[in-house]
Protein backbone atom coordinates (compact mmCIF):
# COMPACT_ATOMS: atom_id res chain seq x y z
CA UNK A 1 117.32 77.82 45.87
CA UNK A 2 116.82 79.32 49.63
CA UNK A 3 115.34 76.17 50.77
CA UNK A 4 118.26 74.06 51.59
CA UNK A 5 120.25 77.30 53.01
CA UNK A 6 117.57 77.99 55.48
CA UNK A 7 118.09 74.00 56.28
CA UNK A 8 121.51 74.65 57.25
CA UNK A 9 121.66 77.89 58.66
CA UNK A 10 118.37 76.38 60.85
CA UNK A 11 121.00 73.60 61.77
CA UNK A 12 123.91 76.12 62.69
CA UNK A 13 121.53 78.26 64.90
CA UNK A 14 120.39 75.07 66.70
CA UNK A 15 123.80 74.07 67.35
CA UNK A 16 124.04 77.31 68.73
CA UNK A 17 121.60 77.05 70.96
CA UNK A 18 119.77 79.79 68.87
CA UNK A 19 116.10 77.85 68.45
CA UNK A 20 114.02 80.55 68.12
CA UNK A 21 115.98 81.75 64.90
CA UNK A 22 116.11 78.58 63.72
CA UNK A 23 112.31 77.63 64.50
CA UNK A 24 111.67 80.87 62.62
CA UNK A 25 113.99 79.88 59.98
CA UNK A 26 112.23 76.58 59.79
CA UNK A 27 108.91 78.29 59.19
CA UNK A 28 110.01 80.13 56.44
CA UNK A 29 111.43 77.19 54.82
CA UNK A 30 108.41 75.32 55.42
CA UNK A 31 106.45 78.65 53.60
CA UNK A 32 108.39 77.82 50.72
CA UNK A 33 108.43 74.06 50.91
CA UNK A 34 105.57 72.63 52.87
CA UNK A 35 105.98 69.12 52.57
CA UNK A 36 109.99 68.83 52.90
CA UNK A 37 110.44 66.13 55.38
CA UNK A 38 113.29 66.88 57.11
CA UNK A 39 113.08 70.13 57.82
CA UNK A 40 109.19 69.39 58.61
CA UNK A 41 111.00 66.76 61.33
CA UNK A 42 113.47 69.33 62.16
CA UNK A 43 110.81 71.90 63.25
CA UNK A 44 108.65 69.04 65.05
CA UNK A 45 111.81 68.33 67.10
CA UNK A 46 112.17 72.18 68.18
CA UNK A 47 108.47 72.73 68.57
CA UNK A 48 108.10 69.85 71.24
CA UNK A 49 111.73 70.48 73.01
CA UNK A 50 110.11 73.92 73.50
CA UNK A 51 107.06 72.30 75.04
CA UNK A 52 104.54 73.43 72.48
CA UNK A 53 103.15 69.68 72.26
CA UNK A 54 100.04 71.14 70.24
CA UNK A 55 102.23 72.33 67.69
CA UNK A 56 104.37 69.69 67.49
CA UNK A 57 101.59 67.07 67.07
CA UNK A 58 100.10 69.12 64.08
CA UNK A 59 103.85 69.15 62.45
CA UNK A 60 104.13 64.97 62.89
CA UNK A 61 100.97 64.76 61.05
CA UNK A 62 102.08 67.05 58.38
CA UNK A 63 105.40 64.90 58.42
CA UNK A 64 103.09 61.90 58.08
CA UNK A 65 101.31 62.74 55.01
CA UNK A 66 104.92 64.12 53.25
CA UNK A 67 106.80 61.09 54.40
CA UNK A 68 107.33 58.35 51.82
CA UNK A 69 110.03 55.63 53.45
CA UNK A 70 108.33 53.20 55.99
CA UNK A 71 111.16 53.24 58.67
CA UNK A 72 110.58 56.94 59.41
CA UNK A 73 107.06 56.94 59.33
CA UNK A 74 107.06 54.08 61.58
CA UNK A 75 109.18 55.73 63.54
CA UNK A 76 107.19 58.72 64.05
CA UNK A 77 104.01 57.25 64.27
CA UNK A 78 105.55 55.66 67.19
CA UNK A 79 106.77 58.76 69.07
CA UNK A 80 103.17 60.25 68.04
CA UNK A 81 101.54 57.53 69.91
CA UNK A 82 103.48 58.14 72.74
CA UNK A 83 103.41 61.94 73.04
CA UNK A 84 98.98 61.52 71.89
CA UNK A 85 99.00 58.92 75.29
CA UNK A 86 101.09 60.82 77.59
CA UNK A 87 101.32 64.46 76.88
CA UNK A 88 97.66 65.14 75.31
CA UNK A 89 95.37 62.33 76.72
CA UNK A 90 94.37 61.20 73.76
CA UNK A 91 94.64 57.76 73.78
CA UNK A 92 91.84 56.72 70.52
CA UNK A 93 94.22 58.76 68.36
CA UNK A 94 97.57 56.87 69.95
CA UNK A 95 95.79 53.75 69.67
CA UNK A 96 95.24 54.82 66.01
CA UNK A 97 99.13 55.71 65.56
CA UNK A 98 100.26 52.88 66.78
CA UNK A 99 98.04 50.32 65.02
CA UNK A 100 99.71 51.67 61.93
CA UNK A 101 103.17 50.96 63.66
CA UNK A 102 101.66 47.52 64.53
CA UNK A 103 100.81 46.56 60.53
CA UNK A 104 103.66 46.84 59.38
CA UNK A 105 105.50 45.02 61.98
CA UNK A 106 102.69 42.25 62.90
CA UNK A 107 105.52 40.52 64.58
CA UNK A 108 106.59 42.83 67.28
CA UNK A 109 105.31 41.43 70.74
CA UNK A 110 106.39 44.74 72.62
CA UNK A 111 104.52 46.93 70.16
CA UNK A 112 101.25 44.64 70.39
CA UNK A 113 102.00 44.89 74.46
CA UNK A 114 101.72 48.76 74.03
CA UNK A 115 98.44 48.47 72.31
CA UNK A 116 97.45 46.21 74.87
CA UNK A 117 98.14 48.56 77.36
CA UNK A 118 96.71 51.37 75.95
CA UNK A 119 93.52 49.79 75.09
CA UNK A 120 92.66 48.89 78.77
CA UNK A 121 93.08 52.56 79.05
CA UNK A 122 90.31 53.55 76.58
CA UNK A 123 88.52 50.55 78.01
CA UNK A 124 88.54 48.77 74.73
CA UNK A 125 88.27 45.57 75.55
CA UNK A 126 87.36 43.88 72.38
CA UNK A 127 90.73 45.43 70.87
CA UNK A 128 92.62 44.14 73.40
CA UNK A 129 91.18 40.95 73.25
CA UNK A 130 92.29 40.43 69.35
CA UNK A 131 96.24 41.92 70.53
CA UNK A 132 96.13 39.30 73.59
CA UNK A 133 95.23 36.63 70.72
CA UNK A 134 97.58 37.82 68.45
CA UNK A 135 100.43 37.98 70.88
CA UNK A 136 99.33 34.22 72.24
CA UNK A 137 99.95 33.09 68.84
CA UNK A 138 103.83 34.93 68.16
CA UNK A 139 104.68 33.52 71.85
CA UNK A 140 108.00 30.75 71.42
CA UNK A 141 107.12 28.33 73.97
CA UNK A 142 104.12 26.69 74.96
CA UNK A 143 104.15 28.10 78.69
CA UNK A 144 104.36 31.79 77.14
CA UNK A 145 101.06 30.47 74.82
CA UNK A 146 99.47 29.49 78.18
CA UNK A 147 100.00 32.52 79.81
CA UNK A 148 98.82 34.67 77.35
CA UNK A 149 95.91 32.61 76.70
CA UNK A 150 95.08 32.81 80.45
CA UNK A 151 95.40 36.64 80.13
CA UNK A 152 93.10 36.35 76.86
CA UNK A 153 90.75 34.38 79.40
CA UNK A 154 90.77 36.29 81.94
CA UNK A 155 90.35 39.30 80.10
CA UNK A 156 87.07 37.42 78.43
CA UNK A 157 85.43 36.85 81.07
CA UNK A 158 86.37 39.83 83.72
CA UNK A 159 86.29 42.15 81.41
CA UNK A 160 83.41 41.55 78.25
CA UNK A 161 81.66 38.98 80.55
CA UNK A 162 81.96 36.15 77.99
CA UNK A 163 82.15 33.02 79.79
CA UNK A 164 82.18 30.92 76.44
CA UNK A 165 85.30 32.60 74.83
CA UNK A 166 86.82 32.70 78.54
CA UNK A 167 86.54 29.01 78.85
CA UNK A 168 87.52 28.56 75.43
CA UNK A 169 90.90 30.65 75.88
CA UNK A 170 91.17 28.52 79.02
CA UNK A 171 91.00 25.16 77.58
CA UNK A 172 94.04 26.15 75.20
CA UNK A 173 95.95 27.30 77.54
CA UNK A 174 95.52 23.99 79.45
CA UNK A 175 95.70 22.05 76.45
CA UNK A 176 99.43 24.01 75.92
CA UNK A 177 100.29 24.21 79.90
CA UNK A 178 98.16 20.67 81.57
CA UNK A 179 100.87 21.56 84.54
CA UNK A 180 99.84 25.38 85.00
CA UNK A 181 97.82 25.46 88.15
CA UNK A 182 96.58 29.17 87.69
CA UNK A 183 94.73 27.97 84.22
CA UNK A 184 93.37 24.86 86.50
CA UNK A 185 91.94 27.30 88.87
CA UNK A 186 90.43 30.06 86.65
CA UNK A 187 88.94 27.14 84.36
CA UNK A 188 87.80 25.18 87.34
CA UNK A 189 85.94 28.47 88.37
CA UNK A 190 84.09 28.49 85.23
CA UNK A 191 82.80 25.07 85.45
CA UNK A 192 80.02 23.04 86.84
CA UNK A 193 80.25 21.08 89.95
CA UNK A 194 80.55 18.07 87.94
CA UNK A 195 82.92 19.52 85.13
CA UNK A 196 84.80 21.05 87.93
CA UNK A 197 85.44 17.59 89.51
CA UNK A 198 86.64 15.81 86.37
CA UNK A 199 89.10 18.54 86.00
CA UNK A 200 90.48 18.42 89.38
């Protein structure tokens, strides 16, 4: 079999310094073999190291649908994300990457905070409101709850112009912070003069 030859003799070359023979010997491999994941990795590796970021995009995708263990497709769906954010612009189809990323590790704050951010730059506010709640809830400590609720809040009411779920978010994070005076003031800025004098 030629297939795992061309796999090593790709790997020499690199190590060589020789990428265009071993890109070249990647592509015939993948002729032969289209879905073998490493050397479908292998290739992706070279083609964006080379700069072609097109390319490389349309090899993690092909890696994606050939890849069967979780930790590496995780793993590239993360560094897809990034490269669909940074290098291309298209930030629906890294929001899209990494939501996969975030399912299967619900419990990954930074991950959710990456979503976050890249949901305020599509503009999607109603996404990032469900990641702020989300994150709220995996917080330790009841100031972290506050803070993120006053985010949530903030976020509500700045942002989707939803007073009710603003005040709402704002009420839990005084109810889990009564001593944080930035949740006093943005609440007390959403009350009535007579609500806003019981709270104060």
């Amino acid at each position: 079999d030629v297939v795992p030859l061309l796999l090593e003799r790709a790997t020499v070359l690199h190590g060589l310094a020789d990428s265009g023979a071993a890109m070249a010997d990647l592509d015939a491999l993948l002729e032969r073999a289209p879905g073998n994941v490493e050397a479908l990795r292998f290739r992706t590796d070279l083609a964006f190291n080379a700069g072609d970021v097109e390319l490389a995009v349309g090899l993690w995708r092909r890696y994606l649908a050939a890849e069967t263990r979780a930790p590496r497709r995780a793993e590239i769906e993360l560094q897809l994300s990034q490269v669909l954010a940074e290098n291309t612009g298209d930030v629906a189809g890294a929001i899209e990457q990494l939501e996969r990323v975030v399912e299967t590790n619900p419990d990954d704050i930074q991950l959710r905070e990456r979503l976050v951010g890249l949901c305020t730059r599509a503009n999607d506010w109603a996404r990032a409101a469900r990641e702020l709640r989300a994150i709220a809830l995996a917080r330790p400590t009841s100031q972290d709850k506050a803070r993120e609720e006053l985010r949530l809040g903030l976020l509500f009411r700045d942002r989707l112009g939803d007073r009710a779920a603003a005040r709402m978010a704002l009420d839990r994070a005084r109810t889990l912070d009564p001593l944080n005076l930035d949740v006093i003031r943005e609440l007390a800025d959403l009350l009535d003069p007579a609500a806003r004098a019981q709270l104060l």
